[in-house]
Protein backbone atom coordinates (compact mmCIF):
# COMPACT_ATOMS: atom_id res chain seq x y z
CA UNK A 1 79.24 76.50 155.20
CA UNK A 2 78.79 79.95 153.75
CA UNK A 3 81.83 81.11 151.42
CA UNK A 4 84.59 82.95 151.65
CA UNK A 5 85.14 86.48 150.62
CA UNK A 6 88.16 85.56 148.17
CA UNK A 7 85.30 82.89 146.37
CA UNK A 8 83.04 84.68 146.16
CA UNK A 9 85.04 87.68 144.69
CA UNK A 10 86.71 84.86 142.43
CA UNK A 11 83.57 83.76 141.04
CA UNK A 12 82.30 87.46 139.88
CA UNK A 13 85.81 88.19 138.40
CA UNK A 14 85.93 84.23 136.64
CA UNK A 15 81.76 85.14 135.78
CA UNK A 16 83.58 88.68 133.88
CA UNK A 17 86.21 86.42 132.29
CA UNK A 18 84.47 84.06 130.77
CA UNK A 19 82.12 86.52 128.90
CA UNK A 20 85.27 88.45 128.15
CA UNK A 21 87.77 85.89 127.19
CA UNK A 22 90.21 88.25 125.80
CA UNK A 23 93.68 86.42 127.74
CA UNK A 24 92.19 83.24 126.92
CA UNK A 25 95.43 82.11 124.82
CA UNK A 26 97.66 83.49 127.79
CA UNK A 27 97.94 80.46 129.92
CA UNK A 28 96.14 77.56 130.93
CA UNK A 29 93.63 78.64 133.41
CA UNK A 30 91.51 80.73 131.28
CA UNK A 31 90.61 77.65 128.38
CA UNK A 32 89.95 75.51 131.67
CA UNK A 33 88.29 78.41 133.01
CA UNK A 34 85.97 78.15 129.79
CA UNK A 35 85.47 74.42 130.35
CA UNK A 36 83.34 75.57 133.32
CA UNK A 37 79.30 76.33 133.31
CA UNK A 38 79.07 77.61 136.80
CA UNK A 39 81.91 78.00 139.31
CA UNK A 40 82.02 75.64 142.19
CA UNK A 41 84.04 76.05 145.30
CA UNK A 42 86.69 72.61 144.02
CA UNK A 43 86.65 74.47 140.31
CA UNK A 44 87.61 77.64 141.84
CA UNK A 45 90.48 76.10 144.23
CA UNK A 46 91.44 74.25 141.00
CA UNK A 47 91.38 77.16 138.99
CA UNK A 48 93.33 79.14 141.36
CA UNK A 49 95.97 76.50 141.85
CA UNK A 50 96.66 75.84 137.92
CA UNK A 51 97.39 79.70 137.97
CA UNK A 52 100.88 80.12 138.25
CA UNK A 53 101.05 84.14 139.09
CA UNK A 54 102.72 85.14 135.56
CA UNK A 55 100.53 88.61 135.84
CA UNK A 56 99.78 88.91 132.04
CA UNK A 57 96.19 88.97 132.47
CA UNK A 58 96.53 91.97 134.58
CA UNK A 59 98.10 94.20 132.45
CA UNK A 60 96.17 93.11 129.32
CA UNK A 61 92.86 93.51 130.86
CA UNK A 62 90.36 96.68 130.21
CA UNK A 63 88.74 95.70 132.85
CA UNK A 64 91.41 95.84 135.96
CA UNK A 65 91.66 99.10 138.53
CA UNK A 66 90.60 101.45 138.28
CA UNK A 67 88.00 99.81 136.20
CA UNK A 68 84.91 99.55 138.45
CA UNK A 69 85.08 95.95 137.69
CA UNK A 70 88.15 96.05 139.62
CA UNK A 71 88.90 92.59 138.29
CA UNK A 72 92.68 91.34 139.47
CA UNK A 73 92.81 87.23 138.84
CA UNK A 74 96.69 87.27 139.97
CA UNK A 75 95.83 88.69 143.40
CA UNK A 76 92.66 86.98 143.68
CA UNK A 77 93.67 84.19 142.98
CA UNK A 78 96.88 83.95 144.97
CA UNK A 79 94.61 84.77 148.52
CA UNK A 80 92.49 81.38 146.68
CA UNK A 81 95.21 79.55 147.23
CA UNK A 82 96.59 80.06 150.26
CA UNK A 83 93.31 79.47 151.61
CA UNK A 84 93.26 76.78 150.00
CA UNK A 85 96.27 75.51 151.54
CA UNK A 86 94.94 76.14 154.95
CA UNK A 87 91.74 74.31 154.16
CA UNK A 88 93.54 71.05 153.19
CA UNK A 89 96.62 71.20 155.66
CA UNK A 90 97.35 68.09 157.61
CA UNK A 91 96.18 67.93 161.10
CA UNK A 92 94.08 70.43 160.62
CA UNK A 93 94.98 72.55 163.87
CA UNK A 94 98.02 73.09 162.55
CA UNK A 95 96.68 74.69 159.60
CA UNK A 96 96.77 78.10 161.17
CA UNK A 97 100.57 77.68 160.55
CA UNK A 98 99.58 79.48 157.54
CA UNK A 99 98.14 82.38 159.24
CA UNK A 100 101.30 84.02 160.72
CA UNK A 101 103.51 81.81 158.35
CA UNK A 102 106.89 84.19 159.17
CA UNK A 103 106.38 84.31 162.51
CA UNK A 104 105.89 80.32 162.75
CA UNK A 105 108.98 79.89 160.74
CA UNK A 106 111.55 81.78 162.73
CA UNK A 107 109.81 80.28 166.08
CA UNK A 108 110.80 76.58 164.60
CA UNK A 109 113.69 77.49 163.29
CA UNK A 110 114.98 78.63 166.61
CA UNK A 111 113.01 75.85 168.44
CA UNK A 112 114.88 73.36 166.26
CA UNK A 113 118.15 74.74 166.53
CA UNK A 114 118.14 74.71 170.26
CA UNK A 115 116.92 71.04 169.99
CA UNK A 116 120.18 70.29 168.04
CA UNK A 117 122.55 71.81 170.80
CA UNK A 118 120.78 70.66 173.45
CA UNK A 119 121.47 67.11 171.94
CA UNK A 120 124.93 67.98 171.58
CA UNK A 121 125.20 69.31 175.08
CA UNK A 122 123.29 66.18 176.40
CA UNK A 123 124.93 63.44 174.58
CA UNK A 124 128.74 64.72 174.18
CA UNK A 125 131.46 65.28 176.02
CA UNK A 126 132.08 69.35 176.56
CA UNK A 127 134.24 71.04 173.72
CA UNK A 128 132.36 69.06 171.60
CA UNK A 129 131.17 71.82 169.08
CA UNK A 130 134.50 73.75 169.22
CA UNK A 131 137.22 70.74 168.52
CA UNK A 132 137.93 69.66 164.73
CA UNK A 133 137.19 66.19 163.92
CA UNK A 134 138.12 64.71 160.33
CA UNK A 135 137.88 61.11 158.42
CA UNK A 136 134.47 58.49 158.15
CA UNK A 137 132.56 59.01 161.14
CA UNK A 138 133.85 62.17 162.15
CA UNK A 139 129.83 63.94 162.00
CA UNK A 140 128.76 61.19 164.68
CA UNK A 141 131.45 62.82 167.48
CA UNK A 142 129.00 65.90 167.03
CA UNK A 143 125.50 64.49 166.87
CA UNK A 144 125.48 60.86 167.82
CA UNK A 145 124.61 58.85 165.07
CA UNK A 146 121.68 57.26 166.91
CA UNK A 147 119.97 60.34 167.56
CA UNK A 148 120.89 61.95 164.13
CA UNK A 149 118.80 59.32 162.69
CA UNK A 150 116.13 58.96 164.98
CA UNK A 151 115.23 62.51 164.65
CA UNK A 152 115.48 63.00 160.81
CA UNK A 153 113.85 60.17 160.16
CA UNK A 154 110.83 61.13 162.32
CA UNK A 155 110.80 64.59 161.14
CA UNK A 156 110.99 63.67 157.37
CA UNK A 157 108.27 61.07 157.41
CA UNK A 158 105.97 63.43 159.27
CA UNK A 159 106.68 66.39 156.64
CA UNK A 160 106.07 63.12 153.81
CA UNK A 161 102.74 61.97 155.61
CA UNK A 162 101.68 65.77 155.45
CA UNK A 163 102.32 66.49 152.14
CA UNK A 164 100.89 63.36 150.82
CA UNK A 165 97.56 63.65 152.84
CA UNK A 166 97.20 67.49 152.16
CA UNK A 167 97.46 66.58 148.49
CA UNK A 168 94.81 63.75 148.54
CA UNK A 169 92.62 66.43 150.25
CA UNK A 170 92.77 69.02 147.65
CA UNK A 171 92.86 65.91 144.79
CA UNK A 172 89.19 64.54 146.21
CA UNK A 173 87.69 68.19 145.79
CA UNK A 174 89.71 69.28 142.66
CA UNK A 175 89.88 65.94 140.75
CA UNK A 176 86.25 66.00 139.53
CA UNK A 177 86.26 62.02 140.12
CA UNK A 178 88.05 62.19 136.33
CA UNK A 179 89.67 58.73 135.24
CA UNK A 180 93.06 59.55 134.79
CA UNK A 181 95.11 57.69 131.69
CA UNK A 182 98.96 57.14 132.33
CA UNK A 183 99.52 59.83 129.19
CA UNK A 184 97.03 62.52 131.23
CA UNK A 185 99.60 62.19 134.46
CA UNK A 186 102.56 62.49 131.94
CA UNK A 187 101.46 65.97 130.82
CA UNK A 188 100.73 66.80 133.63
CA UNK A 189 104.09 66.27 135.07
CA UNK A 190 105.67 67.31 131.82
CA UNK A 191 104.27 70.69 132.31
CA UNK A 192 105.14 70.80 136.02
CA UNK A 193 109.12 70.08 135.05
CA UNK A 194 109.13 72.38 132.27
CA UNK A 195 107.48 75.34 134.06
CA UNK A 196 105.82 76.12 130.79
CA UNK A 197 102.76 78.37 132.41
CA UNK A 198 105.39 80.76 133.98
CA UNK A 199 106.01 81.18 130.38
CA UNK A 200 102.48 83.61 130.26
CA UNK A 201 101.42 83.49 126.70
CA UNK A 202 104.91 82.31 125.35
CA UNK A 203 107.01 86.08 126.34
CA UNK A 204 107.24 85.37 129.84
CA UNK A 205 106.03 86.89 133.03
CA UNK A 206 105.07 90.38 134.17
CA UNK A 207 107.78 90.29 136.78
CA UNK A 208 107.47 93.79 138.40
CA UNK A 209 105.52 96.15 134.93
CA UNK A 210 104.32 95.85 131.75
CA UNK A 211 107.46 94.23 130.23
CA UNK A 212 107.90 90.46 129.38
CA UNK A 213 111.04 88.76 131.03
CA UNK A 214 111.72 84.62 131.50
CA UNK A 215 113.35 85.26 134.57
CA UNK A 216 111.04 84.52 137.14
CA UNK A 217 110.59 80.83 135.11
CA UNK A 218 114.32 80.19 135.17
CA UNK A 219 115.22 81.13 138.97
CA UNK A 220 112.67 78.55 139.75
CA UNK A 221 113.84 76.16 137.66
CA UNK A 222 117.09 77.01 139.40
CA UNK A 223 115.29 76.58 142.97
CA UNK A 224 113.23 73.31 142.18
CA UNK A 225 116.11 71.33 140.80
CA UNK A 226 118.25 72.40 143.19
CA UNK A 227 115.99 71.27 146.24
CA UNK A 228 115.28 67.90 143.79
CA UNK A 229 119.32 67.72 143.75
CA UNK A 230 119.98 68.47 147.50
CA UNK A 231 117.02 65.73 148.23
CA UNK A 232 118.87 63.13 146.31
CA UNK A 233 122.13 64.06 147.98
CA UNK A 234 120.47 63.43 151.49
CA UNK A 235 118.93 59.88 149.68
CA UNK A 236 122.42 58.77 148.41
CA UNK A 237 124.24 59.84 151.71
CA UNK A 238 121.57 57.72 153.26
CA UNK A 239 121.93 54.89 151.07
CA UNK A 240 125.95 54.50 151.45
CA UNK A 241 125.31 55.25 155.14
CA UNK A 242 122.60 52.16 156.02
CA UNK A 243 123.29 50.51 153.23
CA UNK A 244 127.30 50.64 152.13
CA UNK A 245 128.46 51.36 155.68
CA UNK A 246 130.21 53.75 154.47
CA UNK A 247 129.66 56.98 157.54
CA UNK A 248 129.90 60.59 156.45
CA UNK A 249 131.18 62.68 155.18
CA UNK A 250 131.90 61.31 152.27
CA UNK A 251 135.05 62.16 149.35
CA UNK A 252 134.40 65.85 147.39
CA UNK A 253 133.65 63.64 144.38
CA UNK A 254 131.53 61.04 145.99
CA UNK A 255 127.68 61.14 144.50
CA UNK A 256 126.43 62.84 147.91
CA UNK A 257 129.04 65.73 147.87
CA UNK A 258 128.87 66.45 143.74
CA UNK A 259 124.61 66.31 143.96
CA UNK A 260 125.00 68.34 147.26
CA UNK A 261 127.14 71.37 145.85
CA UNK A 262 125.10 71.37 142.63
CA UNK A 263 121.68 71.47 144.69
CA UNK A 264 123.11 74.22 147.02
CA UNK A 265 123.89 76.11 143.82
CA UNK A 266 120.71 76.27 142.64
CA UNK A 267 119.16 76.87 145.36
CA UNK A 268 120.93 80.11 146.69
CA UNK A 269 120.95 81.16 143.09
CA UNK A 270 117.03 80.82 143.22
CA UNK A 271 115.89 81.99 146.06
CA UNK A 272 118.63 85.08 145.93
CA UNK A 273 117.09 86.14 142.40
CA UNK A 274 113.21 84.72 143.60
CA UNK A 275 113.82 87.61 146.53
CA UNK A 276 115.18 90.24 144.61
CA UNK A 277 112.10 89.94 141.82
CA UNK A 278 109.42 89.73 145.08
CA UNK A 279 110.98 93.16 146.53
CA UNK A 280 111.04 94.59 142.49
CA UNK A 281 107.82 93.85 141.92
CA UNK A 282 104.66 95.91 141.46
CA UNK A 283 102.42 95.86 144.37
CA UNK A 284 99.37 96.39 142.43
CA UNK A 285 98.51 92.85 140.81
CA UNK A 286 100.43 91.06 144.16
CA UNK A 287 98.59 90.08 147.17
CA UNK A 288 101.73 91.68 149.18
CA UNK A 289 99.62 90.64 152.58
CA UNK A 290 101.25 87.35 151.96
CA UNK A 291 104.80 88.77 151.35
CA UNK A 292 106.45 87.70 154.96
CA UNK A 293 105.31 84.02 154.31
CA UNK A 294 107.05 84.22 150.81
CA UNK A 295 109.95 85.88 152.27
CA UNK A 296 110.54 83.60 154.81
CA UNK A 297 110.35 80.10 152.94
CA UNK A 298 113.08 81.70 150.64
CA UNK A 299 115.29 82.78 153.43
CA UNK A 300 115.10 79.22 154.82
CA UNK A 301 115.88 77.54 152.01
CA UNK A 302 118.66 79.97 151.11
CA UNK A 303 120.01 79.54 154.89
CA UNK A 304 119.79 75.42 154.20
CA UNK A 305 121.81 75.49 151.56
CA UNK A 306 124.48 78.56 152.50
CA UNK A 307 124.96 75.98 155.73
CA UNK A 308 125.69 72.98 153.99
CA UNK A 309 128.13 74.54 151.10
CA UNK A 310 129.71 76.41 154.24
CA UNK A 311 129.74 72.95 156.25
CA UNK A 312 131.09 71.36 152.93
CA UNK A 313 133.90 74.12 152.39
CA UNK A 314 134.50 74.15 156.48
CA UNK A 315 134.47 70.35 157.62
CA UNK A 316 137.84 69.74 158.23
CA UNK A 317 138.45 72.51 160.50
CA UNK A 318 137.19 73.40 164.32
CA UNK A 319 134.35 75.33 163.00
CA UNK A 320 132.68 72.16 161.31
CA UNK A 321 131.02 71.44 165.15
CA UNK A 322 129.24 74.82 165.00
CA UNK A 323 128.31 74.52 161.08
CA UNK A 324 126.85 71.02 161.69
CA UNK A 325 124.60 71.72 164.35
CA UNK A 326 123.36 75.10 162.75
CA UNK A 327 123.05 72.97 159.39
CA UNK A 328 121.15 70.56 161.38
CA UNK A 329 118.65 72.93 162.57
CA UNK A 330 117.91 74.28 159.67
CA UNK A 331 116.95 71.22 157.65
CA UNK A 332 114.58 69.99 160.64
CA UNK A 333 112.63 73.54 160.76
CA UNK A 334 113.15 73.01 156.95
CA UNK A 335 111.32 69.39 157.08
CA UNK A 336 108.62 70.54 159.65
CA UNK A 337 107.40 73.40 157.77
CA UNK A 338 107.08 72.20 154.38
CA UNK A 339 103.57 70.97 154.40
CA UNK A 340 102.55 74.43 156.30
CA UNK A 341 104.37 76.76 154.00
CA UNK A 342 104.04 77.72 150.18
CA UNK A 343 105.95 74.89 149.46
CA UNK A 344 102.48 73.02 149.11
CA UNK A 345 101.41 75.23 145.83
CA UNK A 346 104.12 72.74 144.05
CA UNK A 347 102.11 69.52 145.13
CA UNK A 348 98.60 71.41 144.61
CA UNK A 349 99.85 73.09 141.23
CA UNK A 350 101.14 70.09 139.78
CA UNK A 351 97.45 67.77 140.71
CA UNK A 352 96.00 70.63 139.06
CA UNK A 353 98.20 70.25 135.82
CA UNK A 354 96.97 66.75 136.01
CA UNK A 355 93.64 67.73 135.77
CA UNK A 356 94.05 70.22 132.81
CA UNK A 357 95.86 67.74 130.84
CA UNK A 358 93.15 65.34 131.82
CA UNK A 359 89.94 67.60 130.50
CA UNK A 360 92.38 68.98 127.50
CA UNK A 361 92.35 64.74 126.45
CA UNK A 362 88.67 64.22 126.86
């Protein structure tokens, strides 16, 4: 199979780079990048996936537009890897998820949320969604318990099974068959936790011109603990649930509620300054053709979260029906788009740490 355009306009700007070296102490892709003889298709994807889009390179190379080279690694790279993400999606037809990625969220979103009311309106009594409920228990008059589980439980092993298999796929190309020690997966996590590489060379990123700034680094800090901390809300909530017995919702101090508010937090506080820096930013080193699928993970995870601090804040009252089943929705379109969104570059970016830390050992 012939190659893309985007590789084979990677490999001529990686061929200029590595004669050039000049950003070589920037990040990590360009001493991996010198690691490399030739430039395969799996060292390219690799390559492009251990980039994480600080921009320094740009503005520090002679030989960007309007330099006939024309060389642009951060919008090269970022087409890389979303076809990248495409090419190792999980069943494949539903790879072209990727394609029209804002269009396919707001379709599931609304697909999902009408799921949720139609289970309402099938399973409960009318008035359901409009009457205030309170005390253990008091979720399962909305959304019978049965089918709240059922369907989460489907939807998040499905999402799991996606993510896991995409990841293999890109790990049997990108892995080089290297024999990974326990301190190689270490560092590579390490630097996947700390963000370090949306550091640039040490001054930060190029969020929107020439200037350094750390706030790109921090707001997804902001948005990766927070989704970490609203996962492990879910996972306690579960636990006392199935395990305890005890039903939601559950005390404003319980571990659920306190992991729940902190997640939600971060999150809106994330995505909201993630946004602002994506409509800031200069359009010359972006590849702004992938803007609307950007856009639209953010919004959903900002909409999650809003939900369930506004469900939190609102429970008691006859509003809670409404904020449940909208909160509902969300999280399901949330769970069935993850493996066909950007949220993939974290599992891809991280196996691609891995791998640095792994040649850096050797």
């Amino acid at each position: 199979m012939p190659d893309s355009q985007i590789l084979v306009e990677a490999r001529r700007e990686m061929e200029i780079c590595n004669a050039c070296r000049y950003c070589e102490g920037f990040c990590a892709v360009f001493p991996a990048m010198a690691l490399e003889r030739e430039f395969s298709t799996p060292d390219l994807t690799y390559l492009a996936n251990l980039c994480h889009n600080c921009q320094g390179c740009y503005y520090a190379c002679q030989y960007a537009p309007p330099h006939p080279f024309g060389v642009n690694v951060p919008q090269t790279f970022a087409l890389l890897r979303e076809e990248s993400y495409r090419q190792y999606a999980w069943p494949a037809p539903l790879a072209r998820a990727f394609e029209k990625n804002g269009l396919v969220v707001a379709l599931t979103t609304a697909g999902t949320l009408a799921l949720v009311l139609l289970l309402i309106g099938t399973l409960t009594s009318p008035g359901t969604l409009t009457s205030a409920y309170s005390g253990p228990g008091s979720f399962y008059n909305v959304v019978p318990w049965a089918a709240m589980t059922i369907v989460a439980l489907l939807t998040l092993l499905f999402s799991l099974s996606a993510l896991t298999i995409g990841g293999l796929n890109f790990w049997r190309d990108a892995g080089k068959n290297l024999s990974l020690r326990s301190r190689d997966i270490a560092l590579g996590l390490l630097d996947a936790l700390t963000l370090k590489n949306l550091g640039g060379g040490g001054h930060g990123c190029n969020n929107s011109d020439e200037s350094f700034s750390q706030s790109r680094r921090y707001l997804h800090h902001a948005m990766a603990y927070g989704f970490m901390a609203c996962f492990a809300a879910t996972c306690s909530a579960a636990f006392e649930a199935y395990a305890l017995n005890l039903p939601a919702p559950y005390p404003l101090l319980s571990v659920p509620v306190v992991l729940g508010i902190i997640g939600g937090a971060g999150l809106i506080i994330g995505t909201s300054g993630l946004i602002r820096l994506k409509i800031i930013t200069s359009r010359a080193p972006a590849a702004t053709e992938l803007f609307g699928a950007d856009f639209a993970l953010l919004a959903l995870l900002w909409l999650a979260a809003a939900s369930g601090l506004m469900l939190l804040a609102f429970r008691a009252t006859d509003a809670m029906g409404t904020l449940l089943a909208l909160h509902l929705g969300l999280i399901l379109s949330l769970f069935v788009l993850l493996p066909y969104s950007k949220f993939v570059h974290g599992i891809y970016r991280t196996l691609a740490l891995v791998r640095n830390a792994a040649e850096g050992s050797n």
